[in-house]
C-alpha atoms as a PDB file:
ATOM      1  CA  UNK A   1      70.632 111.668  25.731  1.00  0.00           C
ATOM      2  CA  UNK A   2      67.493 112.856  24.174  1.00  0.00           C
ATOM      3  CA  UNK A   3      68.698 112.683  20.644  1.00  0.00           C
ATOM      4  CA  UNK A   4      70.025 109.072  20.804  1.00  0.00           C
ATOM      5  CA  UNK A   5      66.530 108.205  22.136  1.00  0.00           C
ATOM      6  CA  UNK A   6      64.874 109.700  19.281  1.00  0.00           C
ATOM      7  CA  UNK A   7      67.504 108.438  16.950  1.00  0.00           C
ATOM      8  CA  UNK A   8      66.364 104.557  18.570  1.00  0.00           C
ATOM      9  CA  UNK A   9      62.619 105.454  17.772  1.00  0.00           C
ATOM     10  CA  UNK A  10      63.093 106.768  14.346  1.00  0.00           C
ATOM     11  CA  UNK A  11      64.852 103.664  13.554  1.00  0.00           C
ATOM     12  CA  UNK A  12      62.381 101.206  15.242  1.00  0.00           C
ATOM     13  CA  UNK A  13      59.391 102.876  13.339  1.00  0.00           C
ATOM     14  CA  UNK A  14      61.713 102.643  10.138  1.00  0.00           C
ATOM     15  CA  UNK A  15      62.348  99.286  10.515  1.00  0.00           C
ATOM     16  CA  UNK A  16      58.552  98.497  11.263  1.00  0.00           C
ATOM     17  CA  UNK A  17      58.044 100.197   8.032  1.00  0.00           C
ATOM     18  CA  UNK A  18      59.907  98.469   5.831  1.00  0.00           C
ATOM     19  CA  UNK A  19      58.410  95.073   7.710  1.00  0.00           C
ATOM     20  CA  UNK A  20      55.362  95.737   6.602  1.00  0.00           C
ATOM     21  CA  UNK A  21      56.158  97.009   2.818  1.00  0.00           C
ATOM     22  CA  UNK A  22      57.833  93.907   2.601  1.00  0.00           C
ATOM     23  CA  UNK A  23      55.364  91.469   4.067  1.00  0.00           C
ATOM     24  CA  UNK A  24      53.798  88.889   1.991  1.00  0.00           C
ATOM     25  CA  UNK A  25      50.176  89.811   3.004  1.00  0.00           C
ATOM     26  CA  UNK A  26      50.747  92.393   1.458  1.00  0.00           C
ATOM     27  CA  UNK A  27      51.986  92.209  -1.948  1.00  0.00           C
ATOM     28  CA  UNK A  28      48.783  91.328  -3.598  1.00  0.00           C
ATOM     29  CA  UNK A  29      47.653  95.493  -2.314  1.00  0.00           C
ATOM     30  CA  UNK A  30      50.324  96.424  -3.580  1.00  0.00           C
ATOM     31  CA  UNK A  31      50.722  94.391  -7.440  1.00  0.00           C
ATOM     32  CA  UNK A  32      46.645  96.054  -7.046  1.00  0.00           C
ATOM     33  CA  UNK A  33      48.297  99.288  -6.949  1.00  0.00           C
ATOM     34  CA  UNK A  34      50.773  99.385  -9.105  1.00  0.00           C
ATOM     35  CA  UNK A  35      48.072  98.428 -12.016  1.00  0.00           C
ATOM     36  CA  UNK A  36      45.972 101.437 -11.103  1.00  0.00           C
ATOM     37  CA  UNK A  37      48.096 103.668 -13.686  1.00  0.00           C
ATOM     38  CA  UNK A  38      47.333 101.517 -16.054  1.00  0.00           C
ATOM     39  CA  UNK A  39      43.601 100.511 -15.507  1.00  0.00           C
ATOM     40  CA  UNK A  40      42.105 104.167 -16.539  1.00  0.00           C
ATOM     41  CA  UNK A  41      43.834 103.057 -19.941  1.00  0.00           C
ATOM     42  CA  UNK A  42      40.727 100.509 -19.950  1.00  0.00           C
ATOM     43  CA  UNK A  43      38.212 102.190 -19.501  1.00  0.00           C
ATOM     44  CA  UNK A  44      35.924 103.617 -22.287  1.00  0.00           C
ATOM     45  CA  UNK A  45      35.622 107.154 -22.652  1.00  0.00           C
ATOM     46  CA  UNK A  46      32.621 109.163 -21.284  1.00  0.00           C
END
């Protein structure tokens, strides 16, 4: 009993994850993030 009620949590909180990676608020934080790699290219050196 107590592992199918974990099971039903894990998989709640998984699919609230993948909600919110997936949300369109949010892609602009994330396109932001996925430049950061590539923005200390830019930069001059010290």
């Amino acid at each position: 009993m107590i592992s199918g009620i974990v099971t039903a949590v894990l998989l709640v909180c998984f699919v609230g994850g993948w909600i919110w990676a997936w949300s369109p608020k949010r892609k602009r934080e994330f396109e932001d993030a996925a430049q950061l790699p590539l923005d200390d290219e830019q930069e001059s050196p010290r």
